[in-house]
N, C-alpha and C. Protein backbone atom coordinates (compact mmCIF):
# COMPACT_ATOMS: atom_id res chain seq x y z
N UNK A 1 -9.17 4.08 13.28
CA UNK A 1 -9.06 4.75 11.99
C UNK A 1 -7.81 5.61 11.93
N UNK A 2 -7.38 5.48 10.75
CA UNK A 2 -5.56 6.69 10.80
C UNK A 2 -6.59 7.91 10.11
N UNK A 3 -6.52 8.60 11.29
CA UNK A 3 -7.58 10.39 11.25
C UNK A 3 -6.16 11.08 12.17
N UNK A 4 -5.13 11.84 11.64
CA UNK A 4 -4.32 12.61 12.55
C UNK A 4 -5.15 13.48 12.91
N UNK A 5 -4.91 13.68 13.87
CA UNK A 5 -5.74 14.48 14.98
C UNK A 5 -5.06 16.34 15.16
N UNK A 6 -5.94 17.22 15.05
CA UNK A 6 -5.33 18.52 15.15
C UNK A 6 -4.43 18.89 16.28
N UNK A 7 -3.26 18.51 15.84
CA UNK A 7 -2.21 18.77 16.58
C UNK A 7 -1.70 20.01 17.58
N UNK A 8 -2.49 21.34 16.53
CA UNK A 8 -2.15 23.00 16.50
C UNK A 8 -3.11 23.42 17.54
N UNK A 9 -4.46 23.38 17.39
CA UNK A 9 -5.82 23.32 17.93
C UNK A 9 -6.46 22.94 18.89
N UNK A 10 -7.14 22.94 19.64
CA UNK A 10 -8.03 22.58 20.83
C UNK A 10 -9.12 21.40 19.92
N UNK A 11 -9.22 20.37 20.66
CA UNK A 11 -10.20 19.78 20.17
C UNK A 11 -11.50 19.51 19.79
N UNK A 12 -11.76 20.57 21.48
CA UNK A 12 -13.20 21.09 20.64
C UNK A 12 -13.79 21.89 19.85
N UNK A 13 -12.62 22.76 19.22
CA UNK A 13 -12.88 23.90 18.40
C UNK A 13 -11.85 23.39 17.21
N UNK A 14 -11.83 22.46 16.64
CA UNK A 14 -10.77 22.10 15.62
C UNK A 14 -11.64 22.43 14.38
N UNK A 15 -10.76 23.02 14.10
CA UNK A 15 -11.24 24.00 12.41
C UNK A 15 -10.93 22.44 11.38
N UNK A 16 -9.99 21.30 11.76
CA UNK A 16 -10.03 20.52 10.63
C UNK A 16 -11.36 19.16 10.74
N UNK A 17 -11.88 19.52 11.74
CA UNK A 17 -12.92 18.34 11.84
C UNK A 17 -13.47 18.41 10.38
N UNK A 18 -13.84 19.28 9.56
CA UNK A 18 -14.51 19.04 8.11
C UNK A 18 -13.87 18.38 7.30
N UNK A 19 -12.66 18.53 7.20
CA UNK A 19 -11.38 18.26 6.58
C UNK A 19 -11.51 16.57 6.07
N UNK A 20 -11.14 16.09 4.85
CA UNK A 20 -10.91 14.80 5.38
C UNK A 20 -8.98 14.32 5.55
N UNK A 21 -9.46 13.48 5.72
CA UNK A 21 -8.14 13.17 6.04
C UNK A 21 -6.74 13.35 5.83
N UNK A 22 -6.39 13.10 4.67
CA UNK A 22 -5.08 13.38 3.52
C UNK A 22 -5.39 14.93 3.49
N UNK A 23 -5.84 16.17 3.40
CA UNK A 23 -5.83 17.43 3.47
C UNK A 23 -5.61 18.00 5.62
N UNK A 24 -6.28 17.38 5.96
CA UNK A 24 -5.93 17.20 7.33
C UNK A 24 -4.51 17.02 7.75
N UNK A 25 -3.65 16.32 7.03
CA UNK A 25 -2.47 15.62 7.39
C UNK A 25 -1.63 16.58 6.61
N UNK A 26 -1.90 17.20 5.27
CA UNK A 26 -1.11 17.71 4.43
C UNK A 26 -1.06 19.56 5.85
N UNK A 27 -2.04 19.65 6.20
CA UNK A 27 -2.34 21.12 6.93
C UNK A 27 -1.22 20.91 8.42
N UNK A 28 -1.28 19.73 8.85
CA UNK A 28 -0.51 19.34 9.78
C UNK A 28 0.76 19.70 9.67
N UNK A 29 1.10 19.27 8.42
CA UNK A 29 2.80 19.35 8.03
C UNK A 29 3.12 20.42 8.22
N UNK A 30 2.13 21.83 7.84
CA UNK A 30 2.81 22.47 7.58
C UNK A 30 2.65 23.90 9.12
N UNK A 31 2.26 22.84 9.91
CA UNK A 31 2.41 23.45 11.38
C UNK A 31 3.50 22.52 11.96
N UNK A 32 3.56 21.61 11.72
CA UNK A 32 4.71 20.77 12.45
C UNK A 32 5.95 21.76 13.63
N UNK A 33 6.70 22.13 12.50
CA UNK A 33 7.76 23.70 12.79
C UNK A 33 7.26 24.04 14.56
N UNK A 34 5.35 24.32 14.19
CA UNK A 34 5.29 25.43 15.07
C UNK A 34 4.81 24.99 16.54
N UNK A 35 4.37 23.26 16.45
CA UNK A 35 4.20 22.82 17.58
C UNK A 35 4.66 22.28 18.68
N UNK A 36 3.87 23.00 19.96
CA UNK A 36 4.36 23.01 21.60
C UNK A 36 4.56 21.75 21.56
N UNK A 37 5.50 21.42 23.09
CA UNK A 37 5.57 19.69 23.34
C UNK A 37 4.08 18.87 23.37
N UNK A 38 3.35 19.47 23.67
CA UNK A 38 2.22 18.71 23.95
C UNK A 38 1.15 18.31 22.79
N UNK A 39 1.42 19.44 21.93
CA UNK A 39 0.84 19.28 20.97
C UNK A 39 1.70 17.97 19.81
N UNK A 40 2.81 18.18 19.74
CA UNK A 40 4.00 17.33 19.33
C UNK A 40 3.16 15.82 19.69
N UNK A 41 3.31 15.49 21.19
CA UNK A 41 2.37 14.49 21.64
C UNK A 41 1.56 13.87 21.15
N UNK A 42 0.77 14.79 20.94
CA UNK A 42 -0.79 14.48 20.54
C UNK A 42 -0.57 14.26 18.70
N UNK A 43 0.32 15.00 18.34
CA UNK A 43 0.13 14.35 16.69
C UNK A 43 1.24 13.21 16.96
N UNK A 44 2.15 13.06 17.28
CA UNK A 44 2.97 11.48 17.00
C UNK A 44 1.69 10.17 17.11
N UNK A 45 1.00 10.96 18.68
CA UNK A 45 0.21 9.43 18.71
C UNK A 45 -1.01 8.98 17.49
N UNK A 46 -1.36 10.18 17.39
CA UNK A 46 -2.40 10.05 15.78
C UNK A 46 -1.44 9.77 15.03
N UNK A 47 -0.25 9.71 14.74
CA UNK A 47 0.46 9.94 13.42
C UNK A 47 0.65 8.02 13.62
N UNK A 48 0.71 7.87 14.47
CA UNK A 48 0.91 6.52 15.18
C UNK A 48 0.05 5.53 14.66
N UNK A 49 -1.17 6.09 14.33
CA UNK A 49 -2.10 5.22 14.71
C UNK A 49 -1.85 4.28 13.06
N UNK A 50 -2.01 6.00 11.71
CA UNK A 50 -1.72 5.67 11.15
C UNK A 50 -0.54 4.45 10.20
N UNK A 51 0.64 4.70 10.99
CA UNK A 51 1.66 3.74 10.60
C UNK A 51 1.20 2.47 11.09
N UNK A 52 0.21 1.94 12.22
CA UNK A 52 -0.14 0.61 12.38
C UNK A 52 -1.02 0.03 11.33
N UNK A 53 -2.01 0.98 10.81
CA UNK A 53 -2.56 0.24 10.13
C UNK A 53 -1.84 0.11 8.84
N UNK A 54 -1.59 0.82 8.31
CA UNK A 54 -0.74 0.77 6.84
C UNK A 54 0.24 -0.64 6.39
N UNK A 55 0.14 -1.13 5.30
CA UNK A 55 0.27 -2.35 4.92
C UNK A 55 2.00 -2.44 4.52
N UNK A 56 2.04 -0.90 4.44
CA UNK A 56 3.59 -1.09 3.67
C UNK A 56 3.67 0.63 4.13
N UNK A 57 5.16 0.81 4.23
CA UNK A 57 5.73 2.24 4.38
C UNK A 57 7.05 1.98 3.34
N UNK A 58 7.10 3.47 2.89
CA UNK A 58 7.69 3.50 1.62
C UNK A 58 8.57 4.96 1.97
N UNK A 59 9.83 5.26 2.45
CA UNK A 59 10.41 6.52 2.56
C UNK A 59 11.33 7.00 1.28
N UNK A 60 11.11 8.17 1.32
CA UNK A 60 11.44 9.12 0.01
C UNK A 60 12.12 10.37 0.36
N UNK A 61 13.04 10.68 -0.82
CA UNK A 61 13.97 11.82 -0.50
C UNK A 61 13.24 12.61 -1.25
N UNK A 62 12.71 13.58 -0.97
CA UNK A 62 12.09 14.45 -1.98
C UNK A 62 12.54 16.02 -2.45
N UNK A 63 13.79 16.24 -1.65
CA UNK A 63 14.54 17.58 -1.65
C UNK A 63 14.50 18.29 -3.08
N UNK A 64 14.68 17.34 -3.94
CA UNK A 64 14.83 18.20 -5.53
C UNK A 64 13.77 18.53 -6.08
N UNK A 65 12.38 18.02 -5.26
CA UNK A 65 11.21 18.20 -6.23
C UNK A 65 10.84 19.72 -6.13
N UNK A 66 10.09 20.03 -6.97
CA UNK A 66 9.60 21.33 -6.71
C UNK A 66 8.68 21.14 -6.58
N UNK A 67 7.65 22.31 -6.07
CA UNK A 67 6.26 22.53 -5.13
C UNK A 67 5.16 21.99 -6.54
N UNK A 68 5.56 22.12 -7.68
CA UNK A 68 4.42 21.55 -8.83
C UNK A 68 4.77 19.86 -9.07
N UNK A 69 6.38 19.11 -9.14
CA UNK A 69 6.29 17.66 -9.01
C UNK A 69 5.62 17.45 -7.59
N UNK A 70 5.59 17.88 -6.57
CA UNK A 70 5.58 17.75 -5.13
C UNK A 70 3.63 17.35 -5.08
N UNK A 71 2.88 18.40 -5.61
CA UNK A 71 1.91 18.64 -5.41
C UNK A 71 1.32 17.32 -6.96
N UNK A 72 1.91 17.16 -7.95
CA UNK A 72 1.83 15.86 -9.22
C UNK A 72 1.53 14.65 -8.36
N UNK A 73 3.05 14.65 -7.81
CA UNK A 73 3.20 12.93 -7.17
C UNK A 73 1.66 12.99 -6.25
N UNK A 74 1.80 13.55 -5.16
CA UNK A 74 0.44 13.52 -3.97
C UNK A 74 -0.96 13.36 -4.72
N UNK A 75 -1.18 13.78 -5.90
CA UNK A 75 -2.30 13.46 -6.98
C UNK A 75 -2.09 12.55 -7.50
N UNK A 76 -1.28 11.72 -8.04
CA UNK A 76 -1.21 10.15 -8.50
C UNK A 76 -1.24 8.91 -6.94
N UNK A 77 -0.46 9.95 -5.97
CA UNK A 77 -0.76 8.49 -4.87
C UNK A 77 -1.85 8.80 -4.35
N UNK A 78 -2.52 9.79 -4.10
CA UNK A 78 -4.00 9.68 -3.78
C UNK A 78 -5.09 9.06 -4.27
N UNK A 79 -4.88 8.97 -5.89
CA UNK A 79 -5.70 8.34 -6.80
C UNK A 79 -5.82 7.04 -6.48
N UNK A 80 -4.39 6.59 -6.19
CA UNK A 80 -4.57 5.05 -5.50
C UNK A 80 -5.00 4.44 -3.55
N UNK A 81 -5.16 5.72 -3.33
CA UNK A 81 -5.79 5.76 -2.28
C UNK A 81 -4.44 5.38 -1.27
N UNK A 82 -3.14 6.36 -1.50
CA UNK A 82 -1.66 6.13 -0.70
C UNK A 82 -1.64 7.84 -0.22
N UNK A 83 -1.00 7.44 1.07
CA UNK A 83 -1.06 9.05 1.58
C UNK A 83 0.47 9.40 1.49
N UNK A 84 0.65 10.03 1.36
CA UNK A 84 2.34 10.70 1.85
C UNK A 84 2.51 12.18 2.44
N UNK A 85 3.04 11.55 3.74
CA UNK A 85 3.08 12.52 4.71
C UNK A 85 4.72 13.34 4.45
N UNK A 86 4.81 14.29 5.10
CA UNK A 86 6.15 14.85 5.17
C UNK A 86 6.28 15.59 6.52
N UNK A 87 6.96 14.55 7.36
CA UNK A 87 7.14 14.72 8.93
C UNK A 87 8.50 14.96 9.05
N UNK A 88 8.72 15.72 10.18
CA UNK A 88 10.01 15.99 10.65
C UNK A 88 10.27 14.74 11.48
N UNK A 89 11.75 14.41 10.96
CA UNK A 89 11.93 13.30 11.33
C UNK A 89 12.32 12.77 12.89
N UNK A 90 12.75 13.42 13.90
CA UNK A 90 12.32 13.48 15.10
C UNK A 90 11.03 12.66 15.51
N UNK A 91 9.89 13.29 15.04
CA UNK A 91 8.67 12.84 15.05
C UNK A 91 7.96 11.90 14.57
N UNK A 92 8.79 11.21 13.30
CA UNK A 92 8.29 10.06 12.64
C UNK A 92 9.22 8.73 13.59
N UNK A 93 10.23 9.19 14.09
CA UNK A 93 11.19 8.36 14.89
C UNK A 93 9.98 7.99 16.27
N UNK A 94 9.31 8.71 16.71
CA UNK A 94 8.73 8.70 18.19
C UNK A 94 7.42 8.22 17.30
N UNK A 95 6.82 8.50 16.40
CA UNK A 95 5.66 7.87 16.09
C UNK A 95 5.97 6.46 15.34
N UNK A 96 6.97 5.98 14.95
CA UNK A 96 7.05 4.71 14.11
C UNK A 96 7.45 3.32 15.60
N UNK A 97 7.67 4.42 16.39
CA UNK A 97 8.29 3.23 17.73
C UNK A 97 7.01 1.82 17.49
N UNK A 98 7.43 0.49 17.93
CA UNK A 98 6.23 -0.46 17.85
C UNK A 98 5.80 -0.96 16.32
N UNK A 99 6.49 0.03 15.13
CA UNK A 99 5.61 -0.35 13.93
C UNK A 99 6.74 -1.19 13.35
N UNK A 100 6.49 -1.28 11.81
CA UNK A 100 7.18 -2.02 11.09
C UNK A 100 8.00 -1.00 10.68
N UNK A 101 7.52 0.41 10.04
CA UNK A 101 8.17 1.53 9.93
C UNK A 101 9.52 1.69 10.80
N UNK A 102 9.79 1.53 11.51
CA UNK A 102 10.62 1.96 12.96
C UNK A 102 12.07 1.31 12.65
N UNK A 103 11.62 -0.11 11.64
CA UNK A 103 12.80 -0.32 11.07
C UNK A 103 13.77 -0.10 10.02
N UNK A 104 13.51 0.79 9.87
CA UNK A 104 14.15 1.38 8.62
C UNK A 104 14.66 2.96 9.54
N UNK A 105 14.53 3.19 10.73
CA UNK A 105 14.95 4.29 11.37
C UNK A 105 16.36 4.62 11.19
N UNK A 106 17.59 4.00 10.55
CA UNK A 106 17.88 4.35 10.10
C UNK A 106 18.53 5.32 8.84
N UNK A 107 17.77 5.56 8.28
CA UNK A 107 16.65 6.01 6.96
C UNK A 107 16.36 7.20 7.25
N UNK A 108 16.17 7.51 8.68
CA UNK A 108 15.28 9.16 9.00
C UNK A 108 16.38 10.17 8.73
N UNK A 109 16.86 9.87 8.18
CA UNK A 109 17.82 11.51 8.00
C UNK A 109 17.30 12.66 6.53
N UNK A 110 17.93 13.64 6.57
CA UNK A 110 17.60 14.66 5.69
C UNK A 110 15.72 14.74 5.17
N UNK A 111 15.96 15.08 4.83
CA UNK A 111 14.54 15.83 4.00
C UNK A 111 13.71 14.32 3.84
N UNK A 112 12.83 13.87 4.70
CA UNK A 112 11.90 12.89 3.88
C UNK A 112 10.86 13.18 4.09
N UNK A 113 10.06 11.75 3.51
CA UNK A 113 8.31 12.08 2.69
C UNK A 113 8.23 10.39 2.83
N UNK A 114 7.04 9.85 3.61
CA UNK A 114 6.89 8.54 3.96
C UNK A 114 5.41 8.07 2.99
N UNK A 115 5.38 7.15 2.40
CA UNK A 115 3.83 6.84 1.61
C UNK A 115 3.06 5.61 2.67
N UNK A 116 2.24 5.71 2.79
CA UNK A 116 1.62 4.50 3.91
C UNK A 116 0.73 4.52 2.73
N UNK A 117 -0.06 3.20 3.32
CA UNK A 117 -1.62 2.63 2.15
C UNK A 117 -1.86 1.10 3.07
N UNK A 118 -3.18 1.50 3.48
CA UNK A 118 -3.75 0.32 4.28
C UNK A 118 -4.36 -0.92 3.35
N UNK A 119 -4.66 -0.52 2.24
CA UNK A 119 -5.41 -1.33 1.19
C UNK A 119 -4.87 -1.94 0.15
N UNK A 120 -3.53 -1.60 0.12
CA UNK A 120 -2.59 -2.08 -1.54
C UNK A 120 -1.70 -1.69 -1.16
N UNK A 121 -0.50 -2.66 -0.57
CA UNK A 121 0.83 -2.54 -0.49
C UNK A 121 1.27 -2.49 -1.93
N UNK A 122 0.72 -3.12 -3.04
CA UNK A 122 1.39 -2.86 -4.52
C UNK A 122 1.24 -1.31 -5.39
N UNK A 123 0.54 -0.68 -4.49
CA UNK A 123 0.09 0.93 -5.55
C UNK A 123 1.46 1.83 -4.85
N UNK A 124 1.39 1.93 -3.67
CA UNK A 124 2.48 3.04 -3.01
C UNK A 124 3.83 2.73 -4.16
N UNK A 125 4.04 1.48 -4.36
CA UNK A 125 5.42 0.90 -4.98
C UNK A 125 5.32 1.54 -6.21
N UNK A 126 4.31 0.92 -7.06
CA UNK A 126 4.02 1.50 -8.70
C UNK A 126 4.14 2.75 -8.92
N UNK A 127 3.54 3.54 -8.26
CA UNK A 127 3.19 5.19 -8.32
C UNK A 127 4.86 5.48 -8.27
N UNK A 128 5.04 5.03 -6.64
CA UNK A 128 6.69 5.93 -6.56
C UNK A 128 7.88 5.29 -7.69
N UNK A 129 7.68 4.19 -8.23
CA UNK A 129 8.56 3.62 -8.69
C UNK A 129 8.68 4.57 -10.07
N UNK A 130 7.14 4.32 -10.50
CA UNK A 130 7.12 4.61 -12.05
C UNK A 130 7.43 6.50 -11.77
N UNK A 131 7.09 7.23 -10.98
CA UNK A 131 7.50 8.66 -11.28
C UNK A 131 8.70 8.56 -10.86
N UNK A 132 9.63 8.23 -9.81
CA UNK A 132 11.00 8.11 -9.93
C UNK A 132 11.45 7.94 -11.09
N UNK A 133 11.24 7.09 -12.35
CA UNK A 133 11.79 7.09 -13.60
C UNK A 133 11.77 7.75 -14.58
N UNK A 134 10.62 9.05 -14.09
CA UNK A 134 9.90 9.87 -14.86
C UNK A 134 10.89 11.28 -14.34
N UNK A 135 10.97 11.51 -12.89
CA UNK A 135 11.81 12.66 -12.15
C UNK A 135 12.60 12.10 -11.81
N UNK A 136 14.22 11.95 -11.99
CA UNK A 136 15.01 11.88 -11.26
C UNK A 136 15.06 12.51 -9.56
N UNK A 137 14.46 13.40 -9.49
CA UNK A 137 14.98 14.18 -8.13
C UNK A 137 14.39 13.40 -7.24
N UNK A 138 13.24 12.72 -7.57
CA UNK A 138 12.79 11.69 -6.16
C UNK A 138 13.09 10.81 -5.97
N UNK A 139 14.27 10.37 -4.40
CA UNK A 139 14.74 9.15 -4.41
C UNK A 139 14.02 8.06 -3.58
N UNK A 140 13.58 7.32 -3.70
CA UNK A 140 13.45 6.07 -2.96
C UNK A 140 14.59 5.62 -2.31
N UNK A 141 14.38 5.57 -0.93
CA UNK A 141 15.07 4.98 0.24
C UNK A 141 15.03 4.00 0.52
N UNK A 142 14.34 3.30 0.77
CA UNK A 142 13.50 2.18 1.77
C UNK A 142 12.39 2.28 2.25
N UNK A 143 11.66 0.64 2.77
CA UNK A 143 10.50 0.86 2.92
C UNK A 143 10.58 0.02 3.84
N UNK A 144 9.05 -0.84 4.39
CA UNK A 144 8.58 -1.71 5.27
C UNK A 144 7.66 -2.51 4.97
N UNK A 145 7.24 -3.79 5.20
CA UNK A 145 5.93 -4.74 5.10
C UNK A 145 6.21 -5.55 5.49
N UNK A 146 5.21 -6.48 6.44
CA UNK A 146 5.10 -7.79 6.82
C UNK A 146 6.50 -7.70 7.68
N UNK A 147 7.26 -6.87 8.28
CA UNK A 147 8.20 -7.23 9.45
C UNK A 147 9.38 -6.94 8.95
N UNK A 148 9.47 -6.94 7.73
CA UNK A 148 10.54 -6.88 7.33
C UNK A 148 11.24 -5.45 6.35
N UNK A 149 12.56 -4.80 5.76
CA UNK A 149 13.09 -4.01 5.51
C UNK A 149 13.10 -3.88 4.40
N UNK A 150 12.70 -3.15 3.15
CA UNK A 150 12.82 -3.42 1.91
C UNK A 150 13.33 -2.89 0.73
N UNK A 151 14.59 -2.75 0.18
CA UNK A 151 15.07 -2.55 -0.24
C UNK A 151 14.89 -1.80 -1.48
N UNK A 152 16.22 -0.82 -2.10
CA UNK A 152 15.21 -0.24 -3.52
C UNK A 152 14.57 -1.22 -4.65
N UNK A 153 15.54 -2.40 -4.35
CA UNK A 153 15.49 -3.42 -5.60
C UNK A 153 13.76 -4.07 -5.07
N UNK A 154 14.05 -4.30 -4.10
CA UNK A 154 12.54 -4.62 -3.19
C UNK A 154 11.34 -3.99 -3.96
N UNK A 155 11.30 -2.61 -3.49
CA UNK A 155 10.28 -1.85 -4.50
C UNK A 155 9.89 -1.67 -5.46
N UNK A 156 11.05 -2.43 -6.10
CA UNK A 156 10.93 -2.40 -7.50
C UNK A 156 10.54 -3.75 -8.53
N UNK A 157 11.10 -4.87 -6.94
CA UNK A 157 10.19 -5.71 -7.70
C UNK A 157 8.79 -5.68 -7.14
N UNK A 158 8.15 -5.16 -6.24
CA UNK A 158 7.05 -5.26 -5.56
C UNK A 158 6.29 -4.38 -6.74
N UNK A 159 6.81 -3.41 -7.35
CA UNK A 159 5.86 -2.34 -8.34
C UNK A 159 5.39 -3.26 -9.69
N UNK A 160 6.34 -4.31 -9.97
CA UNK A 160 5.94 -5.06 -10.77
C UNK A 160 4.49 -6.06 -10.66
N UNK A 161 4.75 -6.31 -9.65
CA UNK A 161 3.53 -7.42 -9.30
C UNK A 161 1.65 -6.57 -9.70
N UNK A 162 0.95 -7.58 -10.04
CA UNK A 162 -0.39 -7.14 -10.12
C UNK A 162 -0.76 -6.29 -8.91
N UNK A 163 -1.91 -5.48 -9.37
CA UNK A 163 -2.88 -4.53 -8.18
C UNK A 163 -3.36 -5.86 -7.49
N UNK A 164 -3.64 -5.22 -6.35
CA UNK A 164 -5.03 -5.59 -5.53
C UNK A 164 -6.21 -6.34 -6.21
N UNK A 165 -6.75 -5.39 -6.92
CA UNK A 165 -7.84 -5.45 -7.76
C UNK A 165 -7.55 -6.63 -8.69
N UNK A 166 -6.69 -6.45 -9.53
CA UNK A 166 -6.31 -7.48 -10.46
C UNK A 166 -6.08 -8.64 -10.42
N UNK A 167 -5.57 -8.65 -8.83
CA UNK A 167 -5.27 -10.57 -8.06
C UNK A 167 -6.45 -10.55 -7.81
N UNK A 168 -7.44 -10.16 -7.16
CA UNK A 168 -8.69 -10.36 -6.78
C UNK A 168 -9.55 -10.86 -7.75
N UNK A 169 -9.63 -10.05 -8.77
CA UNK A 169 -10.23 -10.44 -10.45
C UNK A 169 -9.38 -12.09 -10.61
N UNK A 170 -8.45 -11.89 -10.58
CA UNK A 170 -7.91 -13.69 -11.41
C UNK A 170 -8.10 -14.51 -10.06
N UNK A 171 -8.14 -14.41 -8.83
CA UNK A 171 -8.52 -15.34 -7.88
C UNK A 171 -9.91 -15.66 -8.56
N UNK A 172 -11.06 -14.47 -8.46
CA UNK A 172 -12.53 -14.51 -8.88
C UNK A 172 -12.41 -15.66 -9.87
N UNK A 173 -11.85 -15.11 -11.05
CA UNK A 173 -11.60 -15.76 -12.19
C UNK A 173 -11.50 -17.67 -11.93
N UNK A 174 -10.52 -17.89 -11.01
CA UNK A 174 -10.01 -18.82 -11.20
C UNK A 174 -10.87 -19.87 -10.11
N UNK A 175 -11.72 -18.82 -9.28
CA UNK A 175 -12.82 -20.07 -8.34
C UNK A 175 -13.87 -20.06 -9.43
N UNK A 176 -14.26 -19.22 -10.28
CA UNK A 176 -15.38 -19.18 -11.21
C UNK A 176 -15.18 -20.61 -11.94
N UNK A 177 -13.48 -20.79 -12.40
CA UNK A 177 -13.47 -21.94 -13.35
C UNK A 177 -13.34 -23.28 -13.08
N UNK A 178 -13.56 -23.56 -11.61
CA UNK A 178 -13.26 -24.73 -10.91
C UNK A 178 -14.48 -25.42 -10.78
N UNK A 179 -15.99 -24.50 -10.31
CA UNK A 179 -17.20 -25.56 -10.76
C UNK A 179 -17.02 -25.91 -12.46
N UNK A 180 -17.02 -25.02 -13.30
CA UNK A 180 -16.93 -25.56 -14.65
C UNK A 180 -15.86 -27.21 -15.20
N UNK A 181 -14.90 -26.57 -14.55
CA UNK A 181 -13.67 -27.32 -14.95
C UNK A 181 -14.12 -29.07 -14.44
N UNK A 182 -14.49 -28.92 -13.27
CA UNK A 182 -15.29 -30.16 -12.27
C UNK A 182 -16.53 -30.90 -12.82
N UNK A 183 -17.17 -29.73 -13.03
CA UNK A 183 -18.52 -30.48 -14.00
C UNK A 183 -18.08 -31.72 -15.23
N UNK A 184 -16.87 -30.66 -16.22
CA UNK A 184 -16.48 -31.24 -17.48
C UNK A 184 -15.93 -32.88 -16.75
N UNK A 185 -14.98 -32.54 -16.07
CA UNK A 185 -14.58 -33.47 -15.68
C UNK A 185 -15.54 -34.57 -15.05
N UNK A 186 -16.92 -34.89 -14.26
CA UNK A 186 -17.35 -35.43 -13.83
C UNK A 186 -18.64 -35.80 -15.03
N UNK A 187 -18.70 -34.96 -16.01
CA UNK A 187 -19.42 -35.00 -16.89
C UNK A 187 -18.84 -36.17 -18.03
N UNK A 188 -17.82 -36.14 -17.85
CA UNK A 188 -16.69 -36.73 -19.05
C UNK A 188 -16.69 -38.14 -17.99
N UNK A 189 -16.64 -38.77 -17.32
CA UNK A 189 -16.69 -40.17 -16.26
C UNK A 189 -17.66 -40.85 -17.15
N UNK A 190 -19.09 -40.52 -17.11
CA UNK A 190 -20.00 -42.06 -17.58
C UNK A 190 -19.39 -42.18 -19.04
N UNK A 191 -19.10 -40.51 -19.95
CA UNK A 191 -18.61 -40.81 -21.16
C UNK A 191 -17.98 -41.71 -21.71
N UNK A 192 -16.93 -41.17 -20.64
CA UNK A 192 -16.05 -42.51 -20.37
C UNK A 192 -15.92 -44.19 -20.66
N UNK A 193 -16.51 -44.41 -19.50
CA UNK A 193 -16.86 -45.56 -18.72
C UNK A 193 -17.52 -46.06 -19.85
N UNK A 194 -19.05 -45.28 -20.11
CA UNK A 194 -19.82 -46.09 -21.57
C UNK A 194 -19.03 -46.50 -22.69
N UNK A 195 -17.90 -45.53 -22.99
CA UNK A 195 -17.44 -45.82 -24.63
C UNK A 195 -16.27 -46.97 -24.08
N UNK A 196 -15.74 -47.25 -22.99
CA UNK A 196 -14.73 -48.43 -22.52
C UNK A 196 -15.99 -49.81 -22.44
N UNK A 197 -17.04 -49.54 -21.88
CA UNK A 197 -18.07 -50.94 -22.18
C UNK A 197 -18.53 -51.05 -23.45
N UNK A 198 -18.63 -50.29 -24.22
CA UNK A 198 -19.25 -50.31 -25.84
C UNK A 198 -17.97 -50.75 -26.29
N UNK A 199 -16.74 -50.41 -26.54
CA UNK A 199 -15.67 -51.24 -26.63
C UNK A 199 -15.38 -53.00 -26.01
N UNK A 200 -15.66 -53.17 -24.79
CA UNK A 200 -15.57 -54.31 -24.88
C UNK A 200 -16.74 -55.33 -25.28
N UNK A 201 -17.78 -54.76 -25.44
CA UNK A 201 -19.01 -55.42 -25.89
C UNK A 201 -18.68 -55.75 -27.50
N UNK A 202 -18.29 -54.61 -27.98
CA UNK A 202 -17.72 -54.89 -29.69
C UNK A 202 -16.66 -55.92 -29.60
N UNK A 203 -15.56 -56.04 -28.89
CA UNK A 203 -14.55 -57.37 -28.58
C UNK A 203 -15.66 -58.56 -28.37
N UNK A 204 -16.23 -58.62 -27.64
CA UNK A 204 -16.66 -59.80 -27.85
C UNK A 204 -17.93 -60.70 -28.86
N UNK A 205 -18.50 -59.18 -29.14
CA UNK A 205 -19.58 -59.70 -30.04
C UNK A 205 -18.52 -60.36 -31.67
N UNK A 206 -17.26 -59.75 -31.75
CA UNK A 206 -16.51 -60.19 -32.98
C UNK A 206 -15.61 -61.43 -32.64
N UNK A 207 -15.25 -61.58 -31.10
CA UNK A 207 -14.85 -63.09 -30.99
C UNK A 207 -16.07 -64.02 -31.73
C-alpha cells in the first residue's frame, strides 16, 4: 500500500497512525526541512513505495501559486483520488531510483510538486492541465507512464482522452451490445434463408 510512513516519529508512538493518507503525506512535507539521516531513510523508502504503484507521475512547478491556489489545486486532485506531494528534491531523486518517475530526473530542479494516481492515469492530466489554463503560475514539466517520458504536449493530449470510468461504461456498453447485435443477426439467418426459398418456389410455380 503507498501509506508514507512517519518519517519525524518513532513508530510506535506515531501521532499520524489516525491520519489517512494524503493528510499524512501533506504533514510529512512539512517536516521534510527537519529530518535526521535516518529518518530521511525511512520516508524515501515509504515515499518509494508510493511512486511504484502509481500509474503515471506528473511534475509541476508550483513557485507562483499562493497558499489558497496551492491548497484549490490539492482539493480538485484529491477529488479524483491524485495525490500531490511536495518533496525536496534530493529526496524524490533517492526515492524515484527503480521507478518510471526516475526518468524524468532531470526535471528535479527548483521548487516542485509531483501528482501520482494508482487508479486513473487520465485524472492527474485533466485536473493539472485544465487549472494550468485557469492559473498561469502552475507549470507543468513532465511526467511518466508505462516506461516512458512525457511531454507537456503528452499531457495534454492524455487530459483529452476519456476517464477511467467512462472507457469502462462504453467497454460495458459495447459487450452489452454484442449478445443483442448476434441474436439480430442469427435471428435474421432462417429470415433469410425462408424468404430466398419462398422466392424460388414463386420462380417456379410461374414457370
Amino acid at each position: 500500500m503507498c501509506i508514507i510512513g512517519d518519517a519525524g516519529l518513532p513508530r510506535q508512538k506515531s501521532v499520524l497512525a489516525p491520519l489517512a493518507p494524503l493528510k499524512k503525506m501533506l504533514y510529512l512535507e512539512r517536516r521534510c526541512s527537519l529530518l535526521n539521516l535516518s529518518n530521511k531513510k525511512e520516508f524515501v523508502a515509504d515515499f518509494a513505495v508510493c511512486l511504484k504503484e502509481t500509474q503515471i507521475s506528473i511534475l509541476v512547478d508550483y513557485k507562483g501559486l499562493n497558499v489558497e491556489s496551492m491548497t484549490q489545486l490539492r482539493s480538485e486532485l484529491r477529488k479524483e483520488g491524485v495525490q500531490l506531494a511536495v518533496v525536496k528534491n534530493t529526496l524524490l531523486g533517492m526515492a524515484s531510483e527503480g521507478t518510471d518517475t526516475a526518468l524524468m530526473k532531470d526535471f528535479f530542479k527548483g521548487p516542485n510538486a509531483i501528482a501520482t494516481c494508482k487508479d486513473d492515469p487520465v485524472a492527474p492530466a485533466r485536473v493539472l492541465v485544465k487549472f494550468a489554463e485557469d492559473n498561469d503560475k502552475l507549470e507543468i514539466k513532465a511526467g511518466t507512464m508505462n516506461g516512458k517520458v512525457l511531454s507537456v504536449d503528452d499531457i495534454k493530449a492524455l487530459a483529452k482522452m476519456p476517464s477511467r470510468e467512462v472507457l469502462l461504461a462504453q467497454l460495458l456498453s459495447a459487450m452489452n451490445g454484442v449478445p443483442t447485435g448476434l441474436v439480430r443477426v442469427l435471428s435474421g439467418v432462417p429470415r433469410a434463408f425462408m424468404t430466398v426459398l419462398s422466392a424460388i418456389s414463386d420462380q417456379k410455380e410461374a414457370a
